[in-house]
C-alpha atoms as a PDB file:
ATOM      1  CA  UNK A   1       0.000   0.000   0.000  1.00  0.00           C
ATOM      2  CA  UNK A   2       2.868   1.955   0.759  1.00  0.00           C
ATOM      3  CA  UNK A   3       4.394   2.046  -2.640  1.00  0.00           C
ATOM      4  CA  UNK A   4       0.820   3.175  -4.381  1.00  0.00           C
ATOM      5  CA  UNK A   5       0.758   6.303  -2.253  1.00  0.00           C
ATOM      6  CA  UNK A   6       4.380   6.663  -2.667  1.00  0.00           C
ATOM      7  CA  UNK A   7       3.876   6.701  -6.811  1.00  0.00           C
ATOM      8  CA  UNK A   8       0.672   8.508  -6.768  1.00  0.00           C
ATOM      9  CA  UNK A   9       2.479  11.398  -4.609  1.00  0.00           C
ATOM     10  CA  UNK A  10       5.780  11.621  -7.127  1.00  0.00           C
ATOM     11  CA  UNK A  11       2.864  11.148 -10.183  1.00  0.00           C
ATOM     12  CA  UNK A  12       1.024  14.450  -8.615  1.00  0.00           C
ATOM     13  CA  UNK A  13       4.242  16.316  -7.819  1.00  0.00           C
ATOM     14  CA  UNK A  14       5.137  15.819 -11.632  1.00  0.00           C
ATOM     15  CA  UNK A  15       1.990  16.669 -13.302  1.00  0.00           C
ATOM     16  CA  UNK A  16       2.083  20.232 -10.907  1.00  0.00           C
ATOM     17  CA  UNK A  17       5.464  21.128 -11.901  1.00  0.00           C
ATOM     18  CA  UNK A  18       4.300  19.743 -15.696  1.00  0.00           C
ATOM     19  CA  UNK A  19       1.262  22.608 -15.528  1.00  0.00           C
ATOM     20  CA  UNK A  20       3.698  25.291 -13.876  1.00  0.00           C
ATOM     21  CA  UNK A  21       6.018  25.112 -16.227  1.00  0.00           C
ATOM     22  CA  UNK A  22       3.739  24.944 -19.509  1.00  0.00           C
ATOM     23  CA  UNK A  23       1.742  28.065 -17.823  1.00  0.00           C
ATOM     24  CA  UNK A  24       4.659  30.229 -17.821  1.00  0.00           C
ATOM     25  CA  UNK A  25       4.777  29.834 -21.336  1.00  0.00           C
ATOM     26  CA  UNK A  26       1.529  31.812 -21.675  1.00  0.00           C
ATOM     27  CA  UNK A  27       0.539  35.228 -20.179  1.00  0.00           C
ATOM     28  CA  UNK A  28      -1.420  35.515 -17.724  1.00  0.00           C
ATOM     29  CA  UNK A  29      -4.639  37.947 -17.028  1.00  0.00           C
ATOM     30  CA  UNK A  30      -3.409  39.767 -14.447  1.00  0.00           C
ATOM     31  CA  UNK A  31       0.130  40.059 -16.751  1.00  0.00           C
ATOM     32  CA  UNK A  32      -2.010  41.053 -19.600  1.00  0.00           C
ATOM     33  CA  UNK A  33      -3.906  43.835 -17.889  1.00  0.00           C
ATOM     34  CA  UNK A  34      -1.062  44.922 -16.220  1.00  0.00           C
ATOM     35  CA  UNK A  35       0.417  45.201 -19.999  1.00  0.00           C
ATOM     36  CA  UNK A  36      -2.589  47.368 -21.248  1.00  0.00           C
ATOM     37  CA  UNK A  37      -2.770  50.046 -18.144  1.00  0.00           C
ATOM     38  CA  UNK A  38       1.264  50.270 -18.754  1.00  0.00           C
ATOM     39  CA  UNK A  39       0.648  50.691 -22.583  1.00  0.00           C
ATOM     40  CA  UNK A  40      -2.085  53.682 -21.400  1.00  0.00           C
ATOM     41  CA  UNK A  41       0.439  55.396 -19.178  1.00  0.00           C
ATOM     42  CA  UNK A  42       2.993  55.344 -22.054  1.00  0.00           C
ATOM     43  CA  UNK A  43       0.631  56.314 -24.568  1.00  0.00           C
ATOM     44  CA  UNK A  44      -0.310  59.056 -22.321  1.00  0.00           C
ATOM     45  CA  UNK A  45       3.503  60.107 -21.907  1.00  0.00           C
ATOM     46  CA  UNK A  46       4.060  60.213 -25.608  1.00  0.00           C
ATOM     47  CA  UNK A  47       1.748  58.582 -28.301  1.00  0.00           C
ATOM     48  CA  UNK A  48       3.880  58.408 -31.124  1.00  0.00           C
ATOM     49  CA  UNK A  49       6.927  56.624 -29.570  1.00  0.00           C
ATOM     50  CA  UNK A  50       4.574  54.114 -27.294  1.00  0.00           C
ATOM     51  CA  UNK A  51       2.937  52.992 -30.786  1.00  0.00           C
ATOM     52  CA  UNK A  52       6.030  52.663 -32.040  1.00  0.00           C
ATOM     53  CA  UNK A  53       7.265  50.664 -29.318  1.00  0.00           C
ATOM     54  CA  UNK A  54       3.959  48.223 -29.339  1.00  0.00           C
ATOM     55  CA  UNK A  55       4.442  47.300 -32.912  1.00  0.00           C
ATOM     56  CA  UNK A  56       8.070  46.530 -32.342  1.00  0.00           C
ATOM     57  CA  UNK A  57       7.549  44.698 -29.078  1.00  0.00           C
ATOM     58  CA  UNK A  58      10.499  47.064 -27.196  1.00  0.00           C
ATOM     59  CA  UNK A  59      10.227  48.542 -23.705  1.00  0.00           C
ATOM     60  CA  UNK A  60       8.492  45.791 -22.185  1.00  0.00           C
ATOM     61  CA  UNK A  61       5.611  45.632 -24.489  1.00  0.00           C
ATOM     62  CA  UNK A  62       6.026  42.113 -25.600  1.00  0.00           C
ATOM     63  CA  UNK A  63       5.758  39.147 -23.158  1.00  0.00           C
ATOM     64  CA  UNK A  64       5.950  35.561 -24.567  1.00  0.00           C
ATOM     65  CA  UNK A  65       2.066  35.596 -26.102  1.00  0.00           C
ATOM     66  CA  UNK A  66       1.092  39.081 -24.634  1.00  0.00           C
ATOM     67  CA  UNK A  67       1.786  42.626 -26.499  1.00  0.00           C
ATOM     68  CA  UNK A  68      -0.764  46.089 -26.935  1.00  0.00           C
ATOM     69  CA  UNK A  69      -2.703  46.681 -30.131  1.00  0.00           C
ATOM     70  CA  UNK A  70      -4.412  49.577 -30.726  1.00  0.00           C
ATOM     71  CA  UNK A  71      -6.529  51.299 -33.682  1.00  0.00           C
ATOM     72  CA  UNK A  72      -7.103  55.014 -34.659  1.00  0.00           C
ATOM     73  CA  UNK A  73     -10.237  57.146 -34.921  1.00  0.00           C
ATOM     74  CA  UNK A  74     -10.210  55.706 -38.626  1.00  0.00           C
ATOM     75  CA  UNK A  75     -10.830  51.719 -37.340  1.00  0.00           C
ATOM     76  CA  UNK A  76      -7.579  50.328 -38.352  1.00  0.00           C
ATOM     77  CA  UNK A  77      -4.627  49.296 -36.313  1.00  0.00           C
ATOM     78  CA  UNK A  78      -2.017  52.031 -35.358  1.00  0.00           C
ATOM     79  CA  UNK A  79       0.314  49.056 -33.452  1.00  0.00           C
ATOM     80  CA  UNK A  80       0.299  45.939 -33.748  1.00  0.00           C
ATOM     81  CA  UNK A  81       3.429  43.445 -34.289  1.00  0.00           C
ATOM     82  CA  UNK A  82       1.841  42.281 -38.122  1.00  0.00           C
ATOM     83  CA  UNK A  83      -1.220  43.873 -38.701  1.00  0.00           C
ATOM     84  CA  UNK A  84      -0.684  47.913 -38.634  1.00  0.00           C
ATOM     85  CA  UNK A  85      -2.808  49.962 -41.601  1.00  0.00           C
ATOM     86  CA  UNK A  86      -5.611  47.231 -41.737  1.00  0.00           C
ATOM     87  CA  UNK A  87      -8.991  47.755 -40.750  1.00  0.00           C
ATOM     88  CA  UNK A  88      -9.148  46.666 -36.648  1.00  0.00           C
ATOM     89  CA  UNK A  89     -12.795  47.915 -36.342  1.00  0.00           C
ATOM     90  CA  UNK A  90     -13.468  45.057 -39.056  1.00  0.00           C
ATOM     91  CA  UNK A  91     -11.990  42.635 -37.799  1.00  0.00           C
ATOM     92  CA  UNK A  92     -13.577  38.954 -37.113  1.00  0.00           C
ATOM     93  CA  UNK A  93     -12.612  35.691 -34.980  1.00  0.00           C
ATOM     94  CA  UNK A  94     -12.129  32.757 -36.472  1.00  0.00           C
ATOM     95  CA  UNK A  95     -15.824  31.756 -35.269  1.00  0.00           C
ATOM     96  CA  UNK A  96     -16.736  35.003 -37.420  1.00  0.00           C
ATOM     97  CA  UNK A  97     -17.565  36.863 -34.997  1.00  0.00           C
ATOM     98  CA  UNK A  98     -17.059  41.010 -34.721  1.00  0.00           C
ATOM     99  CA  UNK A  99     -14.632  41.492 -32.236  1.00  0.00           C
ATOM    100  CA  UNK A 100     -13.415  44.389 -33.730  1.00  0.00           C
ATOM    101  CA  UNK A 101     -16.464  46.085 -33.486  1.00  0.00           C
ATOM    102  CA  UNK A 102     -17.703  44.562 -30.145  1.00  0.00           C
ATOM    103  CA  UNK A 103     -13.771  46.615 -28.967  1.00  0.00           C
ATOM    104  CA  UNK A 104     -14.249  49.923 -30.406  1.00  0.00           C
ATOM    105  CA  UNK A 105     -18.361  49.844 -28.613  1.00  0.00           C
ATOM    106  CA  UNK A 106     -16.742  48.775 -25.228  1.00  0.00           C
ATOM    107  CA  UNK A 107     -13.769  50.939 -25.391  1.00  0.00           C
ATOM    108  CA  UNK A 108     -14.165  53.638 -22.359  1.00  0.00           C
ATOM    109  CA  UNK A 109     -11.794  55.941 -21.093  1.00  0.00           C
ATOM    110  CA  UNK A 110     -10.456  55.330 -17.577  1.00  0.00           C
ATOM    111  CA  UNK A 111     -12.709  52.105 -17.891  1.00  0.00           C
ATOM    112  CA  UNK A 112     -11.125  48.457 -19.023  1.00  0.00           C
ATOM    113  CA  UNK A 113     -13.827  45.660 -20.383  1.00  0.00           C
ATOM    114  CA  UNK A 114     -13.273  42.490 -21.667  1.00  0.00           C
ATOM    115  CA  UNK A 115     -13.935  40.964 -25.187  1.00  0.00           C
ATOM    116  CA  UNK A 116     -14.084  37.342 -25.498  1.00  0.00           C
ATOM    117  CA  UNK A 117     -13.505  35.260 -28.643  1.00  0.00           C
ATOM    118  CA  UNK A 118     -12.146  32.458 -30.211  1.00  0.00           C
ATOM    119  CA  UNK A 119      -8.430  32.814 -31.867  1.00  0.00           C
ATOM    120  CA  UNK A 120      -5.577  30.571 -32.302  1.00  0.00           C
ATOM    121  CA  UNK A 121      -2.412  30.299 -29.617  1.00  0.00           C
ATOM    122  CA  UNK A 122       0.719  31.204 -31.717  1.00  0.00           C
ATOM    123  CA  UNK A 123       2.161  28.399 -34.114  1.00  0.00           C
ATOM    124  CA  UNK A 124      -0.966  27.411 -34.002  1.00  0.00           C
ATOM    125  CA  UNK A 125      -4.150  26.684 -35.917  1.00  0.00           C
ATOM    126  CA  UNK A 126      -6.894  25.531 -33.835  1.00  0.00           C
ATOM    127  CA  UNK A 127      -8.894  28.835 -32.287  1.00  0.00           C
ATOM    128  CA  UNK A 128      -9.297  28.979 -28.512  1.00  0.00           C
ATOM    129  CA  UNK A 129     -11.036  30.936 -26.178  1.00  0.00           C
ATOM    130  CA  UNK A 130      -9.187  34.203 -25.888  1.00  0.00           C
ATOM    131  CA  UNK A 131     -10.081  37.418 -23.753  1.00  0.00           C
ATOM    132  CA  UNK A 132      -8.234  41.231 -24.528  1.00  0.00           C
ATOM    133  CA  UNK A 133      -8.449  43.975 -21.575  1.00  0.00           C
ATOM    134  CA  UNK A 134      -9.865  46.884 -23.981  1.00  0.00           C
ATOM    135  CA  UNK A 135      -9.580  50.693 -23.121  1.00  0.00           C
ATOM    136  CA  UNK A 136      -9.790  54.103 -25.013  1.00  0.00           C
ATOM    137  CA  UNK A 137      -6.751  56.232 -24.681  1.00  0.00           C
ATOM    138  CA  UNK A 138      -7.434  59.625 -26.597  1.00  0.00           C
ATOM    139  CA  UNK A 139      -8.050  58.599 -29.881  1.00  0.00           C
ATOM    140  CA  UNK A 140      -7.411  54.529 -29.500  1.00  0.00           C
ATOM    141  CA  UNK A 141      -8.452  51.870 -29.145  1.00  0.00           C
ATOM    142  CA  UNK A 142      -5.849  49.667 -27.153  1.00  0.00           C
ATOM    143  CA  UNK A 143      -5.622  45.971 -25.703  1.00  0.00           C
ATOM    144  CA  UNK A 144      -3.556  43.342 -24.828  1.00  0.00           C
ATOM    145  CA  UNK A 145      -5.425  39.953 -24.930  1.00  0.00           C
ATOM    146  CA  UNK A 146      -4.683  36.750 -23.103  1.00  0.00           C
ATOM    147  CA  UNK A 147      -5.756  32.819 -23.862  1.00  0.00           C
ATOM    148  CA  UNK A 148      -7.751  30.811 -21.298  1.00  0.00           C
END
């Protein structure tokens, strides 16, 4: 009896340092939200450069899965690490549905809300269940989403 509780213990023990380790590969949603009231107080500080710095993933702004995006008054990204110039405001999850629009409706300053939808991890094509922290900040749109 001894040995069974001895394996299941050291088979436990694995599997929780298993699911620490493969969870630090991910972001978190405290990380990610953290990420997005950073990327306001930069953007606040000086637009132009924190764009800038989103899009190239410098000063802090990218984090294994998790970097800011943001669109202009005109609904397409100003900073994002592929996707800058096309239309955010139009953009759909792979399930089809609007999450660009569902952003710019629930984008408040001083306020963050959530967006849920379905998108792929990276190096990946199978969507999951995704949420992005969404704020305005002057004239953008920003977020920084996370994967369940």
């Amino acid at each position: 009896m001894n040995r069974i509780r001895l394996f299941a213990v050291m088979v436990m023990a694995t599997l929780a340092v298993a699911s620490q380790a493969l969870a630090g590969d991910f972001g978190t949603a405290a990380e990610a939200k953290a990420m997005l009231e950073r990327a306001v107080t930069a953007i606040k500080a000086n637009k132009a450069d924190a764009l800038a710095k989103f899009t190239k993933g410098e000063g802090g702004f990218k984090d294994r899965d998790l970097y800011p995006f943001c669109g202009g008054a005109d609904g397409n990204f100003t900073a994002h690490p592929k996707l800058v110039g096309k239309s955010l405001k139009e953009l759909k999850d792979k399930a089809g549905k609007p999450l660009g629009e569902e952003m710019y409706a629930v984008a408040k300053e001083g306020t963050i809300s959530e967006v849920s939808y379905m998108w792929p991890r990276p190096g990946s094509t199978d969507p999951v269940p995704k949420v992005s922290f969404v704020t305005r900040v002057d004239d953008q749109v920003c977020a920084v989403g996370y994967y369940k």
